[in-house]
N, C-alpha and C. Protein backbone atom coordinates (compact mmCIF):
# COMPACT_ATOMS: atom_id res chain seq x y z
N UNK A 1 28.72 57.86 20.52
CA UNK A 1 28.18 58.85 19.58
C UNK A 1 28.64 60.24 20.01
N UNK A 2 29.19 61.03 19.23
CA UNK A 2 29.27 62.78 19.01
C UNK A 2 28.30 63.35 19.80
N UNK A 3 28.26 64.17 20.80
CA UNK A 3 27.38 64.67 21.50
C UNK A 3 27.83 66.17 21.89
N UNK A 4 27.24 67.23 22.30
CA UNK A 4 27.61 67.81 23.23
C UNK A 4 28.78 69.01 22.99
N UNK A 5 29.75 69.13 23.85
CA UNK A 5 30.92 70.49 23.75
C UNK A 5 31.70 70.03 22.50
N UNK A 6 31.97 68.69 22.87
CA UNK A 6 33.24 67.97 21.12
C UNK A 6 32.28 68.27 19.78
N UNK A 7 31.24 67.85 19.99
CA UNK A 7 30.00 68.57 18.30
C UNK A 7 30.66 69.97 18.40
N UNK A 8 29.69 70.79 19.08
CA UNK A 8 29.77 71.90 19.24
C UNK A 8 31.30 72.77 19.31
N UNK A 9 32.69 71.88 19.68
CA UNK A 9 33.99 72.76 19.49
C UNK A 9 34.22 72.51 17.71
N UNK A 10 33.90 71.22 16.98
CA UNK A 10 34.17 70.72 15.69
C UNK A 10 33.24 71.83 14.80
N UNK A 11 32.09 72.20 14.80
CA UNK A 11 31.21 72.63 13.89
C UNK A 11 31.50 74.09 14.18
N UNK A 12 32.29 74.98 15.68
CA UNK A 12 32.67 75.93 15.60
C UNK A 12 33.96 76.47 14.84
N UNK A 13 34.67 75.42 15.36
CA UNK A 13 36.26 75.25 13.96
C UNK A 13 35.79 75.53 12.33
N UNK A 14 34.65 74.92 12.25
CA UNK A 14 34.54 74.94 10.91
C UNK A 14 33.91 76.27 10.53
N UNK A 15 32.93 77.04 10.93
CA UNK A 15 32.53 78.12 10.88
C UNK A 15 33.83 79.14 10.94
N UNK A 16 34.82 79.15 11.86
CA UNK A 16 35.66 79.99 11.79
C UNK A 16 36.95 79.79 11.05
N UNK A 17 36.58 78.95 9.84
CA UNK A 17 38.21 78.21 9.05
C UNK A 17 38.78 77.68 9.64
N UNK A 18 38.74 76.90 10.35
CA UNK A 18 39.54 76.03 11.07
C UNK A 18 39.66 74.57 10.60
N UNK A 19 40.88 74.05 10.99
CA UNK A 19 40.86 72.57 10.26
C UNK A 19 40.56 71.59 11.86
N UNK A 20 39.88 70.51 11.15
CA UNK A 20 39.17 69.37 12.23
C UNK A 20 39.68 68.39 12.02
N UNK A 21 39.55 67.21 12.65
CA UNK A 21 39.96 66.01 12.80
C UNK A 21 38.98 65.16 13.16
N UNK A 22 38.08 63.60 12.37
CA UNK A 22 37.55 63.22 13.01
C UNK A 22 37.79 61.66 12.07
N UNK A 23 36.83 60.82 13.47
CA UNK A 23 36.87 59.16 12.48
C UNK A 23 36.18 58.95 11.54
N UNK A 24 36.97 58.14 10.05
CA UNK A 24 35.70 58.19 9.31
C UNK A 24 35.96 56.73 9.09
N UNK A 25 35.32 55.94 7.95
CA UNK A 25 35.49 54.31 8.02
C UNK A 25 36.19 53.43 7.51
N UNK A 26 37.36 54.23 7.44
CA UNK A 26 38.83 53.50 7.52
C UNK A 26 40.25 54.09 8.12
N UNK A 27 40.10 55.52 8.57
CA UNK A 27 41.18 56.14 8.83
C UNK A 27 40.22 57.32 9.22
N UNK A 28 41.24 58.16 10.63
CA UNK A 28 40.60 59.64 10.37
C UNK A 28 41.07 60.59 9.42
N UNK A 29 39.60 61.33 9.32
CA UNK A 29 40.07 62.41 8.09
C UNK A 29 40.26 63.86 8.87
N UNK A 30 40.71 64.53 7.68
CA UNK A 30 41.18 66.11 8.05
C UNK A 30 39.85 66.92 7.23
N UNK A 31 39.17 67.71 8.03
CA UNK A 31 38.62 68.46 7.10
C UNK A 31 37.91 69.76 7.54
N UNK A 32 37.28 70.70 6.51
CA UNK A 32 36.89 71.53 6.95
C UNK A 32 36.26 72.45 6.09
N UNK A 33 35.63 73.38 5.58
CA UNK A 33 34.79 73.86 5.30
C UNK A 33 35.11 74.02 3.80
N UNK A 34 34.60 73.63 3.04
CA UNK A 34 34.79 73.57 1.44
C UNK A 34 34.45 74.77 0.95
N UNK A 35 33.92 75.29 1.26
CA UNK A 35 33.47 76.86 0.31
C UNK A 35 34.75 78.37 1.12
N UNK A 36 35.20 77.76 1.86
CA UNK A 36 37.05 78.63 2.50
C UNK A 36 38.12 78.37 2.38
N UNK A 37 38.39 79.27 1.20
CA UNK A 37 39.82 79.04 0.01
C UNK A 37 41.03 78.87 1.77
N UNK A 38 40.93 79.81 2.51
CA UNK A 38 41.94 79.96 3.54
C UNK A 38 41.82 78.66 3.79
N UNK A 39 40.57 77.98 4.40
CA UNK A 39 40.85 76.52 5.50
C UNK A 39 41.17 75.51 4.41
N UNK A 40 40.67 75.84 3.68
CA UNK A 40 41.27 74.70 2.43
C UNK A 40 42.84 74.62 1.65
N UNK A 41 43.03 75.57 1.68
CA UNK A 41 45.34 75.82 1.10
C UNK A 41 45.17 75.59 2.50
N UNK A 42 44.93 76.12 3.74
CA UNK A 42 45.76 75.61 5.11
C UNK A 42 45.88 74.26 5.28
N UNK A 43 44.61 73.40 5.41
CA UNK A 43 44.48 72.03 4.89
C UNK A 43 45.68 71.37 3.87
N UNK A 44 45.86 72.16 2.83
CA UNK A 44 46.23 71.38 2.00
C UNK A 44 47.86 71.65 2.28
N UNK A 45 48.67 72.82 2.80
CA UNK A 45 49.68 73.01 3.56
C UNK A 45 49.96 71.63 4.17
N UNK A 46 49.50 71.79 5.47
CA UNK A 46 49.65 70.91 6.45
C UNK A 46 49.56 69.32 6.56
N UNK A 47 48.97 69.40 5.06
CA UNK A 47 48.80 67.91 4.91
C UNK A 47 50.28 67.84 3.53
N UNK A 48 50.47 68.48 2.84
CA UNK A 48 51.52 68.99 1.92
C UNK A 48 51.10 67.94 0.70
N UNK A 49 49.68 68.22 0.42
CA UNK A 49 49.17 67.60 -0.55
C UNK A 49 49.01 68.44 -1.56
N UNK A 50 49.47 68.29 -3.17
CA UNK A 50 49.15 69.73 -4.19
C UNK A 50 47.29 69.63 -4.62
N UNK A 51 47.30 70.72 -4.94
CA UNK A 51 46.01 71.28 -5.62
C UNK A 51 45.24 70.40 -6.45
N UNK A 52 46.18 70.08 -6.97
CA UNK A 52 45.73 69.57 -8.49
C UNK A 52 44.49 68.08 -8.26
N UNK A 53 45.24 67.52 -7.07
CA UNK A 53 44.76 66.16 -6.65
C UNK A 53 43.10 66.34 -6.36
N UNK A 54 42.86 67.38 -5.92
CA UNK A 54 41.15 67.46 -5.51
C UNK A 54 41.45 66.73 -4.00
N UNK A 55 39.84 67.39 -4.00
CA UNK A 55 39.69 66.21 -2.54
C UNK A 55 37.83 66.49 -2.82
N UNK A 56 38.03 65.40 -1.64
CA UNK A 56 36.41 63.85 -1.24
C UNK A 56 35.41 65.44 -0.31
N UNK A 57 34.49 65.66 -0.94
CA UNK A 57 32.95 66.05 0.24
C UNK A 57 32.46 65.12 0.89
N UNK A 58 32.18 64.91 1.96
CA UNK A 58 31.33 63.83 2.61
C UNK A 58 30.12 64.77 3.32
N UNK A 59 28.88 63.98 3.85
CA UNK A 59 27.68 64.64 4.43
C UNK A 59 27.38 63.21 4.56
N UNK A 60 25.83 63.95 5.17
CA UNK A 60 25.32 62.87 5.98
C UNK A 60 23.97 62.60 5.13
N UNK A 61 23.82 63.20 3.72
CA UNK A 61 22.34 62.96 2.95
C UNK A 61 23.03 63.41 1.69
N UNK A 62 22.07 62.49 1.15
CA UNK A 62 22.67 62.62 -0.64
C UNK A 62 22.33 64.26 -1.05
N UNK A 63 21.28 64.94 -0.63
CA UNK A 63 20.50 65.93 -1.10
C UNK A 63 21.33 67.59 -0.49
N UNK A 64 22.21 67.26 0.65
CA UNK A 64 23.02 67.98 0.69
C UNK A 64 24.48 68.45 -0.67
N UNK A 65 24.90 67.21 -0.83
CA UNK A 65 25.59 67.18 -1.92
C UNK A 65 24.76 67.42 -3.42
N UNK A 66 24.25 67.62 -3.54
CA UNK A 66 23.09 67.85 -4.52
C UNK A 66 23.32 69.39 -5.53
N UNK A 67 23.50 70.23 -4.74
CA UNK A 67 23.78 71.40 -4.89
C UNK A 67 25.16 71.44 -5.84
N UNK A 68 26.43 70.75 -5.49
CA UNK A 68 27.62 70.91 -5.95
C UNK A 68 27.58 70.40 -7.13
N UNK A 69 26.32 69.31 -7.49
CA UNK A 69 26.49 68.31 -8.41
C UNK A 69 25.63 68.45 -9.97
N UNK A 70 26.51 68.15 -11.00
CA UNK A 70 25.65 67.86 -12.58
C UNK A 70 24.55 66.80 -11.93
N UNK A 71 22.86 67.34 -13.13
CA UNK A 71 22.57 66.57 -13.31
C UNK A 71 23.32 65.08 -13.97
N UNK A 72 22.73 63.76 -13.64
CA UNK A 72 23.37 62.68 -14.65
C UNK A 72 21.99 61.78 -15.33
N UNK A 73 22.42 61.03 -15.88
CA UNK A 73 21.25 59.87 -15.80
C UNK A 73 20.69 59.53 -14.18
N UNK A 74 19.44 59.39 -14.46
CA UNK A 74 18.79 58.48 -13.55
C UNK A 74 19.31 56.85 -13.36
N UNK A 75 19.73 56.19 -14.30
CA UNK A 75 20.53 54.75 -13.55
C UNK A 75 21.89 54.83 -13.21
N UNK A 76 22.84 56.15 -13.61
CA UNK A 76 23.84 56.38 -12.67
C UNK A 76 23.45 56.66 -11.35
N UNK A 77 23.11 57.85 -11.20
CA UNK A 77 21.81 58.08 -9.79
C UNK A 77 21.93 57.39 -8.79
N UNK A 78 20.72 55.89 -9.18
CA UNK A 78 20.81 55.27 -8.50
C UNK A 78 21.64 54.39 -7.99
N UNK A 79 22.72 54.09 -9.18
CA UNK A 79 23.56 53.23 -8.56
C UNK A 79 24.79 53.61 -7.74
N UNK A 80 24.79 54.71 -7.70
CA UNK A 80 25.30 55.88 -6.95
C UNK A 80 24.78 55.39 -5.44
N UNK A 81 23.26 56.07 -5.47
CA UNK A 81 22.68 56.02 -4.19
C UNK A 81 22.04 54.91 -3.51
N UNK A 82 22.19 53.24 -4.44
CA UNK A 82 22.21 51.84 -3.47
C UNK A 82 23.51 51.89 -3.04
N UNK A 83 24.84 52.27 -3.56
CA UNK A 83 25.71 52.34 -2.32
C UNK A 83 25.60 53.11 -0.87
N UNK A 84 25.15 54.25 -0.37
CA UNK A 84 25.09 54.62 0.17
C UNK A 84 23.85 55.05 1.34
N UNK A 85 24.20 55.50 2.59
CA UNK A 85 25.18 55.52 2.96
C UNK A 85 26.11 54.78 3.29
N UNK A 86 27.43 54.64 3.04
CA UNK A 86 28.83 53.49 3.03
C UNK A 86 29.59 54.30 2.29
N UNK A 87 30.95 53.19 2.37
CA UNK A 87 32.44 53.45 2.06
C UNK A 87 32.70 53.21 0.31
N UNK A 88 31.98 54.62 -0.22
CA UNK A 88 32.26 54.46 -1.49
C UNK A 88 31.99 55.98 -2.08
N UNK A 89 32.80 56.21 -2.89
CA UNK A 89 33.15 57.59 -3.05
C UNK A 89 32.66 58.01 -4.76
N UNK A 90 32.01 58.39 -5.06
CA UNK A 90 32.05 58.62 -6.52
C UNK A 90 32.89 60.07 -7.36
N UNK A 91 33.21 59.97 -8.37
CA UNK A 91 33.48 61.22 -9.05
C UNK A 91 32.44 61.60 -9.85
N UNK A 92 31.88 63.15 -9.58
CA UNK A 92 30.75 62.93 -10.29
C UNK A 92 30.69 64.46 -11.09
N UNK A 93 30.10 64.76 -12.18
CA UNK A 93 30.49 66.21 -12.70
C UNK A 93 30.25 66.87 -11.74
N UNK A 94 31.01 68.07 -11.73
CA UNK A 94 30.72 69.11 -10.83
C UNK A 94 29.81 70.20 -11.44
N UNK A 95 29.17 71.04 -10.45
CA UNK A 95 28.55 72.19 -11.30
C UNK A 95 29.96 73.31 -11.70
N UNK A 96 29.15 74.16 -12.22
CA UNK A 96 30.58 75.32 -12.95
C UNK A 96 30.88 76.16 -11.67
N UNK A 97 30.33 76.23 -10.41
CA UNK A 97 30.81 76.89 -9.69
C UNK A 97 31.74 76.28 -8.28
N UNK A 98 32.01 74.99 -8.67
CA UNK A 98 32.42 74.80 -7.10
C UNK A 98 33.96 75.04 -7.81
N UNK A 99 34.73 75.68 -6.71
CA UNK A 99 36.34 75.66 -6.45
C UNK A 99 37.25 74.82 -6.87
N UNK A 100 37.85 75.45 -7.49
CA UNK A 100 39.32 74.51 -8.06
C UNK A 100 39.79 73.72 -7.08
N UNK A 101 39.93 74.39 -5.44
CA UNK A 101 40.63 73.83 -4.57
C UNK A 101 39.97 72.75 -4.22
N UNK A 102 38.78 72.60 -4.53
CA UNK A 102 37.59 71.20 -4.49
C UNK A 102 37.98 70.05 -5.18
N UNK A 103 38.00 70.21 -6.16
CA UNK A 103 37.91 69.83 -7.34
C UNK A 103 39.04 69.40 -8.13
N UNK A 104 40.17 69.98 -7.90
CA UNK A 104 41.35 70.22 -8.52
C UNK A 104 41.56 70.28 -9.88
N UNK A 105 42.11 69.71 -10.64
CA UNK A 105 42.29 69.95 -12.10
C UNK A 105 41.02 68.53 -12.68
N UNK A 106 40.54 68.18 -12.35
CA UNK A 106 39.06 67.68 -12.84
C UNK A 106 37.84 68.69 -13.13
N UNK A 107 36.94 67.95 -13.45
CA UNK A 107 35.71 68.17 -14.07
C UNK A 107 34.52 68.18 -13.32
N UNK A 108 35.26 66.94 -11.99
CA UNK A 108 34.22 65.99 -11.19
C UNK A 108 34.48 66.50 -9.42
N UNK A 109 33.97 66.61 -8.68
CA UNK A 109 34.00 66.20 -7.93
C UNK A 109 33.85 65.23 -7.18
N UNK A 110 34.65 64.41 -6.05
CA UNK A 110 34.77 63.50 -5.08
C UNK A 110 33.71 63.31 -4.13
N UNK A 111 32.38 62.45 -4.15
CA UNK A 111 31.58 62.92 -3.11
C UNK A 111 31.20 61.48 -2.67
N UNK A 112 30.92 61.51 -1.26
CA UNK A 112 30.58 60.24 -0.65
C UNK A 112 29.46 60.81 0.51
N UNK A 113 28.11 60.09 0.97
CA UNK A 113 27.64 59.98 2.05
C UNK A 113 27.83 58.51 2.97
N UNK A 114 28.26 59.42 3.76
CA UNK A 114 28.97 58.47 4.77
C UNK A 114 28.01 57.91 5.87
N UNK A 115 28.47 56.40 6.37
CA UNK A 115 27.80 56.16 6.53
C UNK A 115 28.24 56.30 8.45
N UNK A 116 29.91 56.64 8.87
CA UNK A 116 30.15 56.42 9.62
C UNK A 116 29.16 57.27 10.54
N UNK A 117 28.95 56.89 11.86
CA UNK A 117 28.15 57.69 12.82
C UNK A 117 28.52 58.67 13.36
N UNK A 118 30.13 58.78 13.89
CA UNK A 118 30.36 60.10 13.93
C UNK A 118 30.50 61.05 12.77
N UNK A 119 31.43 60.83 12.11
CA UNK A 119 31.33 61.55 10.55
C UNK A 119 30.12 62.14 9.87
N UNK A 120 28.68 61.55 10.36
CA UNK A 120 27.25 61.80 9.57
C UNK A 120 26.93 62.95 10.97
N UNK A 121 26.86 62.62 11.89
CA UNK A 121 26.57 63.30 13.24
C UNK A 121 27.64 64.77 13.05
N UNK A 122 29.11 65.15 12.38
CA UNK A 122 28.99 66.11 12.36
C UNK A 122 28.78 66.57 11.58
N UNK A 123 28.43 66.03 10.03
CA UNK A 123 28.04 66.85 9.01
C UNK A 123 26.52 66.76 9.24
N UNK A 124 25.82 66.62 10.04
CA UNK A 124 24.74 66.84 10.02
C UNK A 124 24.60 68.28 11.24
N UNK A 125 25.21 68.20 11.97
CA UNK A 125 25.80 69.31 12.49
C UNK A 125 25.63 70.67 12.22
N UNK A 126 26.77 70.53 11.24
CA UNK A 126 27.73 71.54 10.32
C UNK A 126 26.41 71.98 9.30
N UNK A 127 25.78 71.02 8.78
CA UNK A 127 24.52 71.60 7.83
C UNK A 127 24.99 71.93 6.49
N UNK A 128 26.24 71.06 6.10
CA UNK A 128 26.43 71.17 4.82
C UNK A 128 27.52 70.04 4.70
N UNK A 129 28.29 69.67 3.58
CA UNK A 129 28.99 69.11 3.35
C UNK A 129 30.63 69.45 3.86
N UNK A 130 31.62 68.04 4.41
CA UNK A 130 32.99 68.72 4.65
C UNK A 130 33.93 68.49 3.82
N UNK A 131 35.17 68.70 3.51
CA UNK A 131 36.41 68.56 3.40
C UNK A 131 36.97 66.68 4.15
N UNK A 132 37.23 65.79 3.37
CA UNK A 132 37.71 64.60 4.02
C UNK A 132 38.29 64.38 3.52
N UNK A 133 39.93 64.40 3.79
CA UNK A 133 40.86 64.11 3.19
C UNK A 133 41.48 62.86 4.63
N UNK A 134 42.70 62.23 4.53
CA UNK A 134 43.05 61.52 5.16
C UNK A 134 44.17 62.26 6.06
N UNK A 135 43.89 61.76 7.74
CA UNK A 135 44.46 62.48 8.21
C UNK A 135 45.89 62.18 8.48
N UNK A 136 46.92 62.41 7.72
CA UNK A 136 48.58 62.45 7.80
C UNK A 136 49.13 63.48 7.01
N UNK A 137 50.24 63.41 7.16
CA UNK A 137 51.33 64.42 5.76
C UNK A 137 51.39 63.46 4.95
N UNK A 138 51.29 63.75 3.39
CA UNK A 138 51.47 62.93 2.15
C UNK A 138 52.42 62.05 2.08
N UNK A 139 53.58 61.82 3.39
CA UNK A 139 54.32 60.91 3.04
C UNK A 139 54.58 59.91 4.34
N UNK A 140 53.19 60.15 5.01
CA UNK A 140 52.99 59.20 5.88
C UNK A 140 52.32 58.44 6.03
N UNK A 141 51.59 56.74 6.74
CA UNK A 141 50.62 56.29 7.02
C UNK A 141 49.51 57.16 7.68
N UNK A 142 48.25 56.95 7.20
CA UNK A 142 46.99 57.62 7.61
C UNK A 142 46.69 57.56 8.95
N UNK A 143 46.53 58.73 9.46
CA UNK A 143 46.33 58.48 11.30
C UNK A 143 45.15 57.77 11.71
N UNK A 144 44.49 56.29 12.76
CA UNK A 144 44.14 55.56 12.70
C UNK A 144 43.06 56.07 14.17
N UNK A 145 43.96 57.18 14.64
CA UNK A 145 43.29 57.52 16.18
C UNK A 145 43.69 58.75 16.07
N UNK A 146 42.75 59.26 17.23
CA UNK A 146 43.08 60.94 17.24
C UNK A 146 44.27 61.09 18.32
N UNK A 147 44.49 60.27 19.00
CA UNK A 147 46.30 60.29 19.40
C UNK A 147 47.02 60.63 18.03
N UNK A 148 47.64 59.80 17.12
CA UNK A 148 48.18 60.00 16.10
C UNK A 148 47.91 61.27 15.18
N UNK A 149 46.90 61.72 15.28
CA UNK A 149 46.52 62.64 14.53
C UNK A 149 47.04 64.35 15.84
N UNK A 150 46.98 63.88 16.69
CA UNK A 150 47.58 65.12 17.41
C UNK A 150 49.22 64.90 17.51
N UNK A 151 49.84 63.75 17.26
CA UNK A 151 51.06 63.28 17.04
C UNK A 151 51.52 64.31 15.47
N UNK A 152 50.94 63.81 14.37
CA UNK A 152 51.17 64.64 13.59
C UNK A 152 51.16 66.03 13.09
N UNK A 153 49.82 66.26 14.01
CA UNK A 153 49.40 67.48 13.92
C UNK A 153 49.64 68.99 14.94
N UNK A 154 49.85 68.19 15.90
CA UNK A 154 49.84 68.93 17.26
C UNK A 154 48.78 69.92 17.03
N UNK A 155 49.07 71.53 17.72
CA UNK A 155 47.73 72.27 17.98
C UNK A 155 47.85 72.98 16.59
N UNK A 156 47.78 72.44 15.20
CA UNK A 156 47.67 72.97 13.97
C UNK A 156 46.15 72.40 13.88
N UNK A 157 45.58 71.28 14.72
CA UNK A 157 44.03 71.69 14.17
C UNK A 157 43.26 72.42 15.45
N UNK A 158 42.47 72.66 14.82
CA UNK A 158 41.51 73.13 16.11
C UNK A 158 40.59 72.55 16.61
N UNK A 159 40.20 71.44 15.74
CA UNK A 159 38.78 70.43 17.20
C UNK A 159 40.08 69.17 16.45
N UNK A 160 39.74 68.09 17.65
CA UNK A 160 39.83 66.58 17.14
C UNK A 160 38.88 65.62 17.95
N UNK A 161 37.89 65.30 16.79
CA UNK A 161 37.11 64.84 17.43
C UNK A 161 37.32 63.38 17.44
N UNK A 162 36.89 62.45 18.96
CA UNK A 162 37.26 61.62 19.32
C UNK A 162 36.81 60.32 18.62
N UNK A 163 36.84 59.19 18.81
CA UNK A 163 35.83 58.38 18.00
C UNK A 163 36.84 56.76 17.04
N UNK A 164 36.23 56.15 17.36
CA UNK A 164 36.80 54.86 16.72
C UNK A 164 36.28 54.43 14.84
N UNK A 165 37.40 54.27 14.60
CA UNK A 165 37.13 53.99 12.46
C UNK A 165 36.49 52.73 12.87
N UNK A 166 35.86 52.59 11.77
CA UNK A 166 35.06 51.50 11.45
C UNK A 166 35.89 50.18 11.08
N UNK A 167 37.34 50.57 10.88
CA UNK A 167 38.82 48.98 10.55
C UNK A 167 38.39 48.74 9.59
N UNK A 168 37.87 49.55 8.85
CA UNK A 168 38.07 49.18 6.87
C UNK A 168 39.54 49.22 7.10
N UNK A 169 40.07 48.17 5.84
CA UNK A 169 41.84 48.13 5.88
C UNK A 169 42.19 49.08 5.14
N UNK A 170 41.40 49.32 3.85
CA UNK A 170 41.80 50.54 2.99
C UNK A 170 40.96 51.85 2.81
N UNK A 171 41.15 52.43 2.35
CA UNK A 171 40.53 53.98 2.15
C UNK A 171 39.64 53.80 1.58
N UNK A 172 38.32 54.05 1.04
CA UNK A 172 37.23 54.13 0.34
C UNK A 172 37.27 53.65 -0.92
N UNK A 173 36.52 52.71 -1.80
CA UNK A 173 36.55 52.86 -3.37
C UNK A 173 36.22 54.19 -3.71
N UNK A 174 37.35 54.42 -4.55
CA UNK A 174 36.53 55.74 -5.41
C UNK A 174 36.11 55.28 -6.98
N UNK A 175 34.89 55.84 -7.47
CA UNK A 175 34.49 55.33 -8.82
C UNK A 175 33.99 56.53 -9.72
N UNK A 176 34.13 56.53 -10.85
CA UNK A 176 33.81 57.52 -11.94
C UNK A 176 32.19 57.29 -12.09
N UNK A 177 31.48 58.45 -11.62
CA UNK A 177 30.06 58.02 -11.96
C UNK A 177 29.65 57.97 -13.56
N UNK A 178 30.16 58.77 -14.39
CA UNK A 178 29.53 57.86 -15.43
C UNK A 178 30.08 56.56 -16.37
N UNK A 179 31.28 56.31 -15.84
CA UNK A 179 32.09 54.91 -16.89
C UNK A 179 31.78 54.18 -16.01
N UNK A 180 31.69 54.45 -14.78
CA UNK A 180 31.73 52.97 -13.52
C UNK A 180 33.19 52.71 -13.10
N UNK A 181 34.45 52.88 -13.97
CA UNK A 181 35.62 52.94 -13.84
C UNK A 181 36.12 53.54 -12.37
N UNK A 182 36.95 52.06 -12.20
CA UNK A 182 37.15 52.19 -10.13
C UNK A 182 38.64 53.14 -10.49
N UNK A 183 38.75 54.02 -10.08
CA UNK A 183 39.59 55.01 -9.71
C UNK A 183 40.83 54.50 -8.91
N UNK A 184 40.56 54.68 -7.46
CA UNK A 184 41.00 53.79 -6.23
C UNK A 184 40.39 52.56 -6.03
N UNK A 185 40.94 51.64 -6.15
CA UNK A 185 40.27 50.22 -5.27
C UNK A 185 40.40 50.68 -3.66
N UNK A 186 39.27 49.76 -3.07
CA UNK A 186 39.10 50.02 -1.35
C UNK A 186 39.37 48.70 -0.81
């Protein structure tokens, strides 16, 4: 479990725009503070992923993500929140104020509570929701360890926090919260 100076260097990265590195439950992700246009184009630089694509919030409580999010129905809702926490990602309306760079050319934002232990341990941390994108350049396999991820990255992030994926084989389902329509298969 996340404890200690590695919490404490990850949740300082993020306060000061900095991009992080940690395990989530299939690959590590890249991420970092969603409401900082800078750590977010740097992010999206370094990973050489475009805008348009959006990217995934993760936290460690549904009620954090709460804030970013349209009301919906109550039986989307829930079927939303018997997945979680786990490896399942919904698209869900966004409110009118979160960031293009969030969001990208959608409507919806990407949001998952995760269930991994380090991943929940630093967004519980951090005290808000992160940035989880997958940690490689767009035209590589997803880094699996934070060796690889300093392989790709070298000192372009500023924490990498240590920690073993959970060996999901694929990346998260992602699903449209109101059609149910699977996006990504996982």
């Amino acid at each position: 479990m996340i404890r200690g100076w590695p919490l404490r260097q990850a949740v300082r990265a993020l306060r000061h725009g900095g991009l992080i590195a940690y395990p989530t439950e299939a690959v590590y992700g890249l991420g970092c503070n969603p409401l900082d246009a800078g750590a977010v184009f740097n992010l999206l630089d370094l990973k050489q992923r475009p805008i348009h694509k959006g990217l995934i919030l993760i936290a460690h409580r549904f009620e954090v993500l709460e804030p970013w999010l349209q009301p919906i129905s109550k039986k989307s809702e829930k079927t939303a929140l018997s997945t979680w926490p786990g490896p399942n990602t919904w698209l869900w309306p966004a409110q009118e104020w979160v960031p293009r760079w969030v969001r990208g050319e959608h409507l919806t934002v990407a949001v998952r509570v995760t269930a991994h232990p380090v991943a929940a341990k630093l967004c519980q941390a951090w005290g808000g929701p992160i940035i989880s994108t997958s940690a490689n350049p767009s035209t590589l396999p997803p880094a699996r360890t934070a060796f690889k991820c300093q392989q790709y990255f070298g000192n372009q992030l500023d924490a990498v926090v240590h920690g073993a994926t959970e060996g999901a084989d694929k990346p998260t389902t992602i699903r449209d919260i109101v059609s149910g329509e699977i996006v990504r298969p996982g």
